[in-house]
PDB file of N, CA and C in Angstrom:
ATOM      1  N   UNK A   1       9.674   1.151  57.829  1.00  0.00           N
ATOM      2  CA  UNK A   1       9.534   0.790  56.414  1.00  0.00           C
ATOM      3  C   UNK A   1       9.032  -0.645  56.307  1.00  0.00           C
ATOM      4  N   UNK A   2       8.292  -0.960  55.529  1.00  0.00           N
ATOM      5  CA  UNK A   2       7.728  -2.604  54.887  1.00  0.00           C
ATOM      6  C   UNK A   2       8.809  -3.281  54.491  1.00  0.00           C
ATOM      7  N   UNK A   3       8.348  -4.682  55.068  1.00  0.00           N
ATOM      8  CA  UNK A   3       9.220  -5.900  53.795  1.00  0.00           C
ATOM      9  C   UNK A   3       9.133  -5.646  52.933  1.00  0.00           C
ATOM     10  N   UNK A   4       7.599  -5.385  51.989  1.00  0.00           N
ATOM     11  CA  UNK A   4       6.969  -5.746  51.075  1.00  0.00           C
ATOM     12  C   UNK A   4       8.317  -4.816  50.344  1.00  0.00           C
ATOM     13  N   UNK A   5       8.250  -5.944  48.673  1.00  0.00           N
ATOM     14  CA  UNK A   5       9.431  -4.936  48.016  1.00  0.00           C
ATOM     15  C   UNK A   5       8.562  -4.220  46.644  1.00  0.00           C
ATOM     16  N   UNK A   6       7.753  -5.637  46.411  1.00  0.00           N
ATOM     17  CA  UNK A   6       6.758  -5.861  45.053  1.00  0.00           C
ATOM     18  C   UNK A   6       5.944  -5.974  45.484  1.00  0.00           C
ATOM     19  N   UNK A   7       4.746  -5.303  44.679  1.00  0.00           N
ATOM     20  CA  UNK A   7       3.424  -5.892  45.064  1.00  0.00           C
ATOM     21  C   UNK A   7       2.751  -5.743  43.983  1.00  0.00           C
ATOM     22  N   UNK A   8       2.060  -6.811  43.011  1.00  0.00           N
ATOM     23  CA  UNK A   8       1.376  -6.600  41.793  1.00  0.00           C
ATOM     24  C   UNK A   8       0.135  -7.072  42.123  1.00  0.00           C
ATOM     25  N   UNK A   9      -1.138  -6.215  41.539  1.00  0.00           N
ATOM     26  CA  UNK A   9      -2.104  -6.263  42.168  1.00  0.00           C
ATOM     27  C   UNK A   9      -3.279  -6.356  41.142  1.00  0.00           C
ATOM     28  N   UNK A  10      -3.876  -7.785  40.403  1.00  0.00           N
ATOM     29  CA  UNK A  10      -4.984  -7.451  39.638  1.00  0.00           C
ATOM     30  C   UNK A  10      -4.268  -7.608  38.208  1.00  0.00           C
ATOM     31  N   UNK A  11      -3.311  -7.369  37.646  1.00  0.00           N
ATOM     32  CA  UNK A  11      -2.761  -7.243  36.907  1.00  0.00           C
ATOM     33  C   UNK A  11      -2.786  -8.267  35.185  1.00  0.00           C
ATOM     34  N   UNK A  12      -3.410  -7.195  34.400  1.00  0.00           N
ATOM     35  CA  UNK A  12      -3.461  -8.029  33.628  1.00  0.00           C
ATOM     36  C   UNK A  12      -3.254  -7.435  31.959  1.00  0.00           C
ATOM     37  N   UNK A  13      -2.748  -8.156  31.079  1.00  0.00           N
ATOM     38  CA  UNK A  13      -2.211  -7.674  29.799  1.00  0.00           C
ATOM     39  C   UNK A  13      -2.519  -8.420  28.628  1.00  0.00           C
ATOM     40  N   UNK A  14      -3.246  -7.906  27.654  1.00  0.00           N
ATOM     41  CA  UNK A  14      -3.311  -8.614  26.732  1.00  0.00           C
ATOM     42  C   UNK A  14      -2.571  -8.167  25.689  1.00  0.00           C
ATOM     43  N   UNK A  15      -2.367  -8.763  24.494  1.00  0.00           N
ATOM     44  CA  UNK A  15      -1.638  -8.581  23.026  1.00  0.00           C
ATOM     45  C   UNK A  15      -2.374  -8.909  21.596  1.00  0.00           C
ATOM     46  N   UNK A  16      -3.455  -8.040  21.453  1.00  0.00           N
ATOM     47  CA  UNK A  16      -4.617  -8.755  20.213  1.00  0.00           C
ATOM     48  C   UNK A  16      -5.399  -9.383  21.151  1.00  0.00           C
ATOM     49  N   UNK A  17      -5.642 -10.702  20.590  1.00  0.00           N
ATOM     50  CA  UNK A  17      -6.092 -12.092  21.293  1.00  0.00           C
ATOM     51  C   UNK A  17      -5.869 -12.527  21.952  1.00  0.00           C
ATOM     52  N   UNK A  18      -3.906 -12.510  22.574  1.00  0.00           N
ATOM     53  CA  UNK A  18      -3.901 -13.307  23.401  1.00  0.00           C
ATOM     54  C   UNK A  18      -3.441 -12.531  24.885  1.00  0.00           C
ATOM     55  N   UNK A  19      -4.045 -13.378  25.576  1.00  0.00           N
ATOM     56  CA  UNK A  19      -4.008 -12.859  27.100  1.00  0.00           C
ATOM     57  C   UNK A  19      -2.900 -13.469  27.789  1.00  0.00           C
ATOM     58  N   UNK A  20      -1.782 -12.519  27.637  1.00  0.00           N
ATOM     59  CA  UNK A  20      -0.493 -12.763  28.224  1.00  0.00           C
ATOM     60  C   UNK A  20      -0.211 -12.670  29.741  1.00  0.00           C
ATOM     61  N   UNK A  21      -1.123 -12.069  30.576  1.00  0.00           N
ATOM     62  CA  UNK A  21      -0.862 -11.980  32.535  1.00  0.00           C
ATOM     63  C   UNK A  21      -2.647 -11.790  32.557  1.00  0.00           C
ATOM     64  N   UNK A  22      -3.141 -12.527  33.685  1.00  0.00           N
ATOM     65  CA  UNK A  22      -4.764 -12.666  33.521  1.00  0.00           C
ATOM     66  C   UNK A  22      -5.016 -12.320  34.964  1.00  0.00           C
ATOM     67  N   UNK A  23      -4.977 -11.323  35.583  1.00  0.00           N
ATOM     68  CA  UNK A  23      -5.086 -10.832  37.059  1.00  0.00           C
ATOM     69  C   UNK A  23      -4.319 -11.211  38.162  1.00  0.00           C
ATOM     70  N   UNK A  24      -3.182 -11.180  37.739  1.00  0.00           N
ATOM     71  CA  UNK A  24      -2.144 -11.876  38.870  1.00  0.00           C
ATOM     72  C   UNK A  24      -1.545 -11.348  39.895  1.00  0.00           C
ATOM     73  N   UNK A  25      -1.467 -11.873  40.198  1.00  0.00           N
ATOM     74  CA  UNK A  25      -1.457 -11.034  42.012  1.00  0.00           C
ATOM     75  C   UNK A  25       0.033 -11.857  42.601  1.00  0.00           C
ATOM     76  N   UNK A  26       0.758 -10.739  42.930  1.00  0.00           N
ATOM     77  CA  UNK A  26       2.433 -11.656  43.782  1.00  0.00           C
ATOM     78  C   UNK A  26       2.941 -10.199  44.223  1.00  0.00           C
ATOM     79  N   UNK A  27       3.611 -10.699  45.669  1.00  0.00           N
ATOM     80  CA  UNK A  27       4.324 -10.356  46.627  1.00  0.00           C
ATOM     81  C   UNK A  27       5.543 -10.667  46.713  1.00  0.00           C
ATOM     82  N   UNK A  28       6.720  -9.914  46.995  1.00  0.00           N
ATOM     83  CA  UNK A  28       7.742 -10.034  46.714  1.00  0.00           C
ATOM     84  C   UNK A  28       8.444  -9.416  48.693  1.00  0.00           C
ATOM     85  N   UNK A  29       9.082  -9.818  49.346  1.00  0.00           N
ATOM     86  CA  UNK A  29       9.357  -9.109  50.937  1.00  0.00           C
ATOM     87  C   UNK A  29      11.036  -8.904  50.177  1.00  0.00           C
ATOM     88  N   UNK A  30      11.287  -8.040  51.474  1.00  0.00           N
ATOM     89  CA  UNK A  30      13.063  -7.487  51.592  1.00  0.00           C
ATOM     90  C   UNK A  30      13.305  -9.361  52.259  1.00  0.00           C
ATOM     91  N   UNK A  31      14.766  -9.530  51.715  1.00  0.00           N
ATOM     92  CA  UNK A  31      15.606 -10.512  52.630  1.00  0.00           C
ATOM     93  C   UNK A  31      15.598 -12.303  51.701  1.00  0.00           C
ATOM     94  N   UNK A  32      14.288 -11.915  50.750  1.00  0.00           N
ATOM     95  CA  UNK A  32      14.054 -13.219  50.117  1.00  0.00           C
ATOM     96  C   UNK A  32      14.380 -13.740  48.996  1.00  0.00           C
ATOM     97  N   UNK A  33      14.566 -14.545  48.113  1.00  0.00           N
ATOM     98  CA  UNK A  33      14.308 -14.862  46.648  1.00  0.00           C
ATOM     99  C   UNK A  33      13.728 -15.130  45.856  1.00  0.00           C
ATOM    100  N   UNK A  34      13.257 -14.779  44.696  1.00  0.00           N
ATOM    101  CA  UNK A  34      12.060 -15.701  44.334  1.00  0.00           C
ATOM    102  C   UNK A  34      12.460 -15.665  42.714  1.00  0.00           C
ATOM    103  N   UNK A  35      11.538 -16.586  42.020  1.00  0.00           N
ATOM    104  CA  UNK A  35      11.973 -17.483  41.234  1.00  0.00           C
ATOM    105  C   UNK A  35      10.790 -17.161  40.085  1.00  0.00           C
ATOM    106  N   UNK A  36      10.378 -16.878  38.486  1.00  0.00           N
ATOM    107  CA  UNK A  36       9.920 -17.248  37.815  1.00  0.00           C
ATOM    108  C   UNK A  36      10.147 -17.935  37.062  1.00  0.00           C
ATOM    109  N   UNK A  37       8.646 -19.011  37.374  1.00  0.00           N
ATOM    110  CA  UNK A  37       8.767 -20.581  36.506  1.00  0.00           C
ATOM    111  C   UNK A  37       7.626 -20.848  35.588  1.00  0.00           C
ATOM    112  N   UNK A  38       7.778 -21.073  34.299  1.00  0.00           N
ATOM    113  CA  UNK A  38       6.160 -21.537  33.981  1.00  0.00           C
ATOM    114  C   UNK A  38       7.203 -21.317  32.315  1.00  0.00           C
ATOM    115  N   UNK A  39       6.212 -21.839  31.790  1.00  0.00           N
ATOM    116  CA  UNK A  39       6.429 -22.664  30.118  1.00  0.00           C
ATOM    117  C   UNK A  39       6.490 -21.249  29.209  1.00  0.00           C
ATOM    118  N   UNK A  40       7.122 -21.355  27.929  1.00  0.00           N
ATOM    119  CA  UNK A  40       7.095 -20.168  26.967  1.00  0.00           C
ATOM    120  C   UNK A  40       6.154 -20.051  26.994  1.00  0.00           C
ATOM    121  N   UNK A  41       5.501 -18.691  26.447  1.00  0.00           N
ATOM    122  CA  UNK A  41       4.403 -18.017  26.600  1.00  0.00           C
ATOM    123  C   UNK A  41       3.391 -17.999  28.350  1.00  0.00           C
ATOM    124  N   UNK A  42       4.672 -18.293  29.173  1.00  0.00           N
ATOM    125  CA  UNK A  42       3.395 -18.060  30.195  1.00  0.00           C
ATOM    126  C   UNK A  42       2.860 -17.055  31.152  1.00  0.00           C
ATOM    127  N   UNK A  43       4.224 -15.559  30.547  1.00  0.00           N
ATOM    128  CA  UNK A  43       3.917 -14.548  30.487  1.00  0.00           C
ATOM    129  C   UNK A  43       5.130 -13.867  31.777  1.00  0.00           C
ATOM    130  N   UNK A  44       6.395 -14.822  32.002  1.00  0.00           N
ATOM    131  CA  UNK A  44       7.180 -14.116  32.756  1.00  0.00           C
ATOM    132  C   UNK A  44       7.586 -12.979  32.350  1.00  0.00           C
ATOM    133  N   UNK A  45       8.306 -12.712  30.991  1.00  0.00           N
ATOM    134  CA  UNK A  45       8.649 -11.838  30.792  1.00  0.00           C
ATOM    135  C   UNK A  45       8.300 -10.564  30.253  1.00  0.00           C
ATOM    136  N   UNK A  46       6.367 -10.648  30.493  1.00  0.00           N
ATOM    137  CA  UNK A  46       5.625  -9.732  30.200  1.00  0.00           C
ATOM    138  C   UNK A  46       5.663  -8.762  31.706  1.00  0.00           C
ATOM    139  N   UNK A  47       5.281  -9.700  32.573  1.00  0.00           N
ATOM    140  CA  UNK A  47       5.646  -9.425  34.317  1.00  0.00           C
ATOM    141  C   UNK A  47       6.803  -8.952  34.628  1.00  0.00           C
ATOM    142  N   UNK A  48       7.933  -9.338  33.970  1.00  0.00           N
ATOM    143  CA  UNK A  48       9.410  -8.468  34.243  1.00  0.00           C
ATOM    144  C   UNK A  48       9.202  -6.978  33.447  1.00  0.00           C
ATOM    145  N   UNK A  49       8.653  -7.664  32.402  1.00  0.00           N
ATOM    146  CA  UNK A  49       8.388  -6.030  31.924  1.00  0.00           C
ATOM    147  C   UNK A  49       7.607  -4.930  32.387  1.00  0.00           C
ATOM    148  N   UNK A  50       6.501  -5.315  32.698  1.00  0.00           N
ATOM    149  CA  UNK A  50       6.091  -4.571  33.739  1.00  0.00           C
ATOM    150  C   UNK A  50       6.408  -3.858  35.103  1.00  0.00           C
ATOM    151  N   UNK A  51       7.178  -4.834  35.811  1.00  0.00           N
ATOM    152  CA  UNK A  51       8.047  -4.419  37.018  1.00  0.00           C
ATOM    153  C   UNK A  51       9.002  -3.477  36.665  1.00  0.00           C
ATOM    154  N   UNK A  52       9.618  -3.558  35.478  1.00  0.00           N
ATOM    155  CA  UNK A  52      10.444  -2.257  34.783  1.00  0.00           C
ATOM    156  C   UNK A  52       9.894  -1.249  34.838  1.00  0.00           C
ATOM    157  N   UNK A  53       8.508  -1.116  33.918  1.00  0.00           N
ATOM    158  CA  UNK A  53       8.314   0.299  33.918  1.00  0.00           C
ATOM    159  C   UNK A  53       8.238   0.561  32.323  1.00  0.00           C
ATOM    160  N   UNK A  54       8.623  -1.023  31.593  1.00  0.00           N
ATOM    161  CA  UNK A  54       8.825  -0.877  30.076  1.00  0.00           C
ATOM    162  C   UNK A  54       7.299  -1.117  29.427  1.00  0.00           C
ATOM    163  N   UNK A  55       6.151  -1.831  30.681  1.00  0.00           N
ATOM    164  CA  UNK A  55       5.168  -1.733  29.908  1.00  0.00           C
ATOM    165  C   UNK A  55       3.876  -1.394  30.853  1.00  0.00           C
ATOM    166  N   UNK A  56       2.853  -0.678  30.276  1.00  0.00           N
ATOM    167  CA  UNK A  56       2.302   0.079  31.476  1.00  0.00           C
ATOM    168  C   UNK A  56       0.870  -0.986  31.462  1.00  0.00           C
ATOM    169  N   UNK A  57       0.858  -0.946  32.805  1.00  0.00           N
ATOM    170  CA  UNK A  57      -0.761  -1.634  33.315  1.00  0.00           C
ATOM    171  C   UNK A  57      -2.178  -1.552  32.352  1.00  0.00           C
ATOM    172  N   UNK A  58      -2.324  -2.446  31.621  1.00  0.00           N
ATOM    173  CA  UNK A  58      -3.841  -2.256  31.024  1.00  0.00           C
ATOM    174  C   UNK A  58      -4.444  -2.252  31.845  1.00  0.00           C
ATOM    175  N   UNK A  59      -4.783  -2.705  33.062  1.00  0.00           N
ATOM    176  CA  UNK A  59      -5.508  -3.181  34.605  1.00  0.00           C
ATOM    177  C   UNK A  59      -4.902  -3.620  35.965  1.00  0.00           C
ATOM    178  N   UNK A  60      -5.323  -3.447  36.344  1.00  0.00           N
ATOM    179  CA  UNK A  60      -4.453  -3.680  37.602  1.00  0.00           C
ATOM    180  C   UNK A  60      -3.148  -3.030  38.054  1.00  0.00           C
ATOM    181  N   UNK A  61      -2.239  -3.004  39.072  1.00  0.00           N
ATOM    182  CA  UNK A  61      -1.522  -1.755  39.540  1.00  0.00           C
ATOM    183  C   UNK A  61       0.001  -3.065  39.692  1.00  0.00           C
ATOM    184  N   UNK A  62       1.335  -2.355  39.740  1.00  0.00           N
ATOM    185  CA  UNK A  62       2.421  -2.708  40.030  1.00  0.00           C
ATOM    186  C   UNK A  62       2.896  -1.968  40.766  1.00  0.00           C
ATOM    187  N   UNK A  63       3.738  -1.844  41.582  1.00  0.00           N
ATOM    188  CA  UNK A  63       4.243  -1.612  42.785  1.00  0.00           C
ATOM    189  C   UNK A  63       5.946  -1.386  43.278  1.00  0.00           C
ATOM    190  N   UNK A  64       6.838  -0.692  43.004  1.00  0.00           N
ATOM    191  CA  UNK A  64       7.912  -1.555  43.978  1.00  0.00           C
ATOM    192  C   UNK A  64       8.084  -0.521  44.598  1.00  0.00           C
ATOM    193  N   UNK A  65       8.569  -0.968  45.861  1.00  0.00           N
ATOM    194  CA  UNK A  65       9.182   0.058  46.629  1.00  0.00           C
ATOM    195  C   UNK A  65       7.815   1.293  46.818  1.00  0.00           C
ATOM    196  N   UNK A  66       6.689   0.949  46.959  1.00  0.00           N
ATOM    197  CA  UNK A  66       5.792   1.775  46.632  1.00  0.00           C
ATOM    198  C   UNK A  66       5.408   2.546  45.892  1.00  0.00           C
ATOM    199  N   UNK A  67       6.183   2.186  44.683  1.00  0.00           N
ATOM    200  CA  UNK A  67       5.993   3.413  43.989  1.00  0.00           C
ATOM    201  C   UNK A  67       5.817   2.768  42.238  1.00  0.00           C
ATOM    202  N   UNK A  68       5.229   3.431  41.958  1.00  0.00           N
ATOM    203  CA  UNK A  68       5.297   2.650  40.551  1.00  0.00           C
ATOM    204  C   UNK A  68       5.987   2.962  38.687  1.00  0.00           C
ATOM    205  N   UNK A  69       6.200   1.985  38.525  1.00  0.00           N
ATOM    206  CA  UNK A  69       7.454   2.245  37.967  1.00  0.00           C
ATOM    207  C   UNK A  69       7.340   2.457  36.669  1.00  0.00           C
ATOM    208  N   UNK A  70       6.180   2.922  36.236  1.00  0.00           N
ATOM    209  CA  UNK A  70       6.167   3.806  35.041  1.00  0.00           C
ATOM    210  C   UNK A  70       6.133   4.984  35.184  1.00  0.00           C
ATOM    211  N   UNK A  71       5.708   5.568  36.365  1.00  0.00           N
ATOM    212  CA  UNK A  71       5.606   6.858  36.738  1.00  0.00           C
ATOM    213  C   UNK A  71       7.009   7.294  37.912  1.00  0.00           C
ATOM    214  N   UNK A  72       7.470   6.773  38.239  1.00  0.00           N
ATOM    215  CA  UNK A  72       8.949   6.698  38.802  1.00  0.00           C
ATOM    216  C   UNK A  72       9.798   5.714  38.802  1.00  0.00           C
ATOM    217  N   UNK A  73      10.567   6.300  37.095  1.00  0.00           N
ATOM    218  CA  UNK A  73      11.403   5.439  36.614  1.00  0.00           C
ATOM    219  C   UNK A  73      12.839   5.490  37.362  1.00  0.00           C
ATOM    220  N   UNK A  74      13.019   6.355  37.448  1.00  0.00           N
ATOM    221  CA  UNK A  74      14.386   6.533  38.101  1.00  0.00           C
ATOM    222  C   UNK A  74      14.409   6.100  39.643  1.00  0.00           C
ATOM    223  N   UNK A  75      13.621   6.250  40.550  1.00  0.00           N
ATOM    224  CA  UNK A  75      13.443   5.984  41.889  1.00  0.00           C
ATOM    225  C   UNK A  75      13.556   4.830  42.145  1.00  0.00           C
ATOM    226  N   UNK A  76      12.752   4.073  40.822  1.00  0.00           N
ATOM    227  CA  UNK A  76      12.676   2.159  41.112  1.00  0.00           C
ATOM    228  C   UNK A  76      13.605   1.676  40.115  1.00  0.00           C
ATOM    229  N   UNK A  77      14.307   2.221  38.995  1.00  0.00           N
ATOM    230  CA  UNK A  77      15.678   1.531  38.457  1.00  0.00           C
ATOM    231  C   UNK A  77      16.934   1.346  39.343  1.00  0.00           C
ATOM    232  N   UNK A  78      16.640   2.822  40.336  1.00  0.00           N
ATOM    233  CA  UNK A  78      18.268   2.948  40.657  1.00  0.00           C
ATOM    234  C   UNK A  78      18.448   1.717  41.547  1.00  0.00           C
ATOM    235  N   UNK A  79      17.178   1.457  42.490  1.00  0.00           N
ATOM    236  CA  UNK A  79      17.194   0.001  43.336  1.00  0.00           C
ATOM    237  C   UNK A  79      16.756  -1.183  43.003  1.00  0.00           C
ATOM    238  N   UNK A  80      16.895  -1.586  41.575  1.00  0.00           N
ATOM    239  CA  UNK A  80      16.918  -2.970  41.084  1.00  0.00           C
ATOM    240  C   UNK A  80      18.112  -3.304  40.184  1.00  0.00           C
ATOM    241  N   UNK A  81      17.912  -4.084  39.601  1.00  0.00           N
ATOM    242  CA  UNK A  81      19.174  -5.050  38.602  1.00  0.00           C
ATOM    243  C   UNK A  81      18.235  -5.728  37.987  1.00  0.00           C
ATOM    244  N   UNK A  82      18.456  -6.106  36.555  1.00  0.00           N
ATOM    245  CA  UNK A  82      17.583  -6.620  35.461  1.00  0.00           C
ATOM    246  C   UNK A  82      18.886  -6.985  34.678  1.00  0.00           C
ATOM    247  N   UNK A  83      19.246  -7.948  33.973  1.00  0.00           N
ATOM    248  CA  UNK A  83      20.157  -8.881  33.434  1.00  0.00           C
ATOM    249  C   UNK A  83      18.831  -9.452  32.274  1.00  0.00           C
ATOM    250  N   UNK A  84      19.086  -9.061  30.712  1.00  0.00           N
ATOM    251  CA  UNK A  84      17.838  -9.997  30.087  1.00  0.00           C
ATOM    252  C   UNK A  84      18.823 -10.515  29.082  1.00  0.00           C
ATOM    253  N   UNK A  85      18.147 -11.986  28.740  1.00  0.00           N
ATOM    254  CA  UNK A  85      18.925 -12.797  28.047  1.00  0.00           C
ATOM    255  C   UNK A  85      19.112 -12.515  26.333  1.00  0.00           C
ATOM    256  N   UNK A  86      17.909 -11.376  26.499  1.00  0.00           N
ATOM    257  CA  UNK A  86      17.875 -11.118  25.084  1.00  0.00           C
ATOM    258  C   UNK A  86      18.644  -9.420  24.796  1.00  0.00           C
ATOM    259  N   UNK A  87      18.640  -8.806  24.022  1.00  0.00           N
ATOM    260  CA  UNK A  87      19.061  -7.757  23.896  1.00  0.00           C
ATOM    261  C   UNK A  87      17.744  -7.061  22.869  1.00  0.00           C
ATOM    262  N   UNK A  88      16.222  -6.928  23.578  1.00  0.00           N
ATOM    263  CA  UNK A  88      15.609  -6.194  22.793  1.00  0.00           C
ATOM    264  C   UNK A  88      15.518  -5.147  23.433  1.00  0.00           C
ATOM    265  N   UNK A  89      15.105  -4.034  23.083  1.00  0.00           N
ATOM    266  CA  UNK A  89      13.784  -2.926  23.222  1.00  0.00           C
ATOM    267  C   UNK A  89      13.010  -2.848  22.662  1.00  0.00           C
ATOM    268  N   UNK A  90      11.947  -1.988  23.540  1.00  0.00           N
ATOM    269  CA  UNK A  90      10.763  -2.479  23.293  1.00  0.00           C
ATOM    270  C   UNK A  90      10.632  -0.981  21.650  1.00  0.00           C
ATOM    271  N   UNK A  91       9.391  -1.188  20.858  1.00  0.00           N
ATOM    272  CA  UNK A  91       9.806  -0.886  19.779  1.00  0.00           C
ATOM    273  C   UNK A  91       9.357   1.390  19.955  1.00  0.00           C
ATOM    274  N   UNK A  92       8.679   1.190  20.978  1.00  0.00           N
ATOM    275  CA  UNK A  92       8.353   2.364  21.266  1.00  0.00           C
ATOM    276  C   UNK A  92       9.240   3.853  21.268  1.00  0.00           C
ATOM    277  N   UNK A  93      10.352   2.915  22.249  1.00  0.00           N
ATOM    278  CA  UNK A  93      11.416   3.660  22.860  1.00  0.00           C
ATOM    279  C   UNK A  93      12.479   4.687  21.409  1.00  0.00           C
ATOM    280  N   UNK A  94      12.757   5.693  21.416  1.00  0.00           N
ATOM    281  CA  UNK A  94      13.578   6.485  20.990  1.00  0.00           C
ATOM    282  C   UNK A  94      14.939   6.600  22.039  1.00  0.00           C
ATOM    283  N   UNK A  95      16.080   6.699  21.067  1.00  0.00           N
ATOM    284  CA  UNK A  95      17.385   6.539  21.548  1.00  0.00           C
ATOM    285  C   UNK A  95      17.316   8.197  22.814  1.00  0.00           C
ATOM    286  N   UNK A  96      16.493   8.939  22.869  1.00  0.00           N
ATOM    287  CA  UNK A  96      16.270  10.216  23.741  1.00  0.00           C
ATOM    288  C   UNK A  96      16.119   9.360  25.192  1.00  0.00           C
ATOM    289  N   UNK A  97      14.845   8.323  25.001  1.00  0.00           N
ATOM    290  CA  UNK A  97      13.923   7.534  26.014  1.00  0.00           C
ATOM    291  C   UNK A  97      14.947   6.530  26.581  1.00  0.00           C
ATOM    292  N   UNK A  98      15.712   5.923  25.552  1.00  0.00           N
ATOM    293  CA  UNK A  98      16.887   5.088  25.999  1.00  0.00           C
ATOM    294  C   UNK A  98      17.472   5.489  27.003  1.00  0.00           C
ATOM    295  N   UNK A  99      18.136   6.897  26.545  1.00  0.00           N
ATOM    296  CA  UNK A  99      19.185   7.300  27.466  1.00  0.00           C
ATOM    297  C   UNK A  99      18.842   7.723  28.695  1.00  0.00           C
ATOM    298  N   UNK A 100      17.822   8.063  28.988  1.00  0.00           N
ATOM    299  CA  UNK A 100      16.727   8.591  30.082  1.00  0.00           C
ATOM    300  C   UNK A 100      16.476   7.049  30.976  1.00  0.00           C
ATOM    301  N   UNK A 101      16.140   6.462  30.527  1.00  0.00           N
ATOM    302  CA  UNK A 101      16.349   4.955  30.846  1.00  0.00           C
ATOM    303  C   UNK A 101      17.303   4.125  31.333  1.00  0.00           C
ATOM    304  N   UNK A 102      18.140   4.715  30.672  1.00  0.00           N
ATOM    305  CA  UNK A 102      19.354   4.157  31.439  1.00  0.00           C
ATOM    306  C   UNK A 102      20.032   4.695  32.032  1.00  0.00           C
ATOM    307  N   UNK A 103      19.893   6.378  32.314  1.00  0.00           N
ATOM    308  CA  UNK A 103      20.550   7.465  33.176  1.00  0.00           C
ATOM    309  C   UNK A 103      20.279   6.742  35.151  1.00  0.00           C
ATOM    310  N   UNK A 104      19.146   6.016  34.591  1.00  0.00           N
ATOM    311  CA  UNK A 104      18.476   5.679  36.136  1.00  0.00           C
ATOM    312  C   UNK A 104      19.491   4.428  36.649  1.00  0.00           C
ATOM    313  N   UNK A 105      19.990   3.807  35.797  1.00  0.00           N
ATOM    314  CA  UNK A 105      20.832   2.526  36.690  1.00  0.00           C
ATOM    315  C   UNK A 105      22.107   3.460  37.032  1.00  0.00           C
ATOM    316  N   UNK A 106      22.832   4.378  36.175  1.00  0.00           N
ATOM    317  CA  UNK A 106      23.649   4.966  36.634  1.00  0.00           C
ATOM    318  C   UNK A 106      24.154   6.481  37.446  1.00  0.00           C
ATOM    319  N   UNK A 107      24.203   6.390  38.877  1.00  0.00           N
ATOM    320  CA  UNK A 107      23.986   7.837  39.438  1.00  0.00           C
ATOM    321  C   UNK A 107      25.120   8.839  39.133  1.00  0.00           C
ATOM    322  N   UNK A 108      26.000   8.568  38.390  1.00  0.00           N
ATOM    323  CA  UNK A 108      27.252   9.425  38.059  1.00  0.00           C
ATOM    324  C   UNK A 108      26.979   9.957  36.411  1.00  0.00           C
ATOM    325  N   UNK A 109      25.651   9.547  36.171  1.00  0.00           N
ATOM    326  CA  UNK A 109      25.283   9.471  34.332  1.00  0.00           C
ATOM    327  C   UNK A 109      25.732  10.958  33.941  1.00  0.00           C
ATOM    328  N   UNK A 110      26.951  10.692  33.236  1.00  0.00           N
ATOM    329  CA  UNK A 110      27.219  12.356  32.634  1.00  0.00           C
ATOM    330  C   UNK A 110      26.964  12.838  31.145  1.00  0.00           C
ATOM    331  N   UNK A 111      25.394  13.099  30.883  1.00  0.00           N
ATOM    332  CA  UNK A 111      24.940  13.502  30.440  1.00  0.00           C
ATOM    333  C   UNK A 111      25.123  14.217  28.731  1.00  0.00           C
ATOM    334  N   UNK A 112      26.377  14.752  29.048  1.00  0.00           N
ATOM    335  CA  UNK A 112      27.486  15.590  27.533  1.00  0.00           C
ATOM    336  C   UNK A 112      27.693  14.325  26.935  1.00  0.00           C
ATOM    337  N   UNK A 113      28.872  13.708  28.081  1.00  0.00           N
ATOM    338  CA  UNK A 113      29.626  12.545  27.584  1.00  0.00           C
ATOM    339  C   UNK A 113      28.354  11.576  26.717  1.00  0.00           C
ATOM    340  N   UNK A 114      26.913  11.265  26.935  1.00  0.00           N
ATOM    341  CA  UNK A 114      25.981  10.466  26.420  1.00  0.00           C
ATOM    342  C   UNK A 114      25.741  11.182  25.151  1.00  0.00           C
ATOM    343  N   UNK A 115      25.253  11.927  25.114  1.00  0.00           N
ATOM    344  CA  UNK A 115      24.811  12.779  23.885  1.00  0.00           C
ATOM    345  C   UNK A 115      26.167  12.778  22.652  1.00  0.00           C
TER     346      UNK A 115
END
């Protein structure tokens, strides 16, 4: 198996006018830490969103675990942790999509009991 954990490749997102991630390219290995730094608006938490799976690639490809995480949500939730300081969702999502969403951090998700 690879270090590699992340791999974002090309990646880029706009919103209207403004160009929130402009082809960015980062590597992430097993064993390490890493850190996003850069000023409001400089598009970390467009990039976390993406690595979720909460917002899909206008260009360029995301990666974890090989696999990508709009198209295997559950495979790449169950092996991360995401802590956000805010308490949004995104405005798309239906409380159906929610729960589907969050069935993936939990492997015991009992399903009746949610509904």
């Amino acid at each position: 198996m690879s270090d590699l954990m992340v791999e974002v490749s090309e990646l880029s997102r706009r919103f209207g006018n403004t160009v929130a991630l402009d082809k960015v390219n980062f590597r992430a290995s097993k064993g390490l830490v890493y850190g996003l730094v850069g000023a409001n608006g400089a598009g970390k938490t467009t990039l976390i969103k993406h690595l979720m799976g909460l917002l899909r690639a206008e260009s360029g490809s995301v990666r974890l675990f090989g696999m990508d995480p709009v198209h295997k949500p559950v495979e790449v939730l169950k092996r991360i942790g995401y802590l956000s300081e805010e308490r949004d969702l995104p405005d798309w999502m239906s409380i159906d999509e929610l729960m589907r969403y969050t069935q993936a951090y939990h492997p015991s998700w009992d399903s009746a009991f949610a509904k």
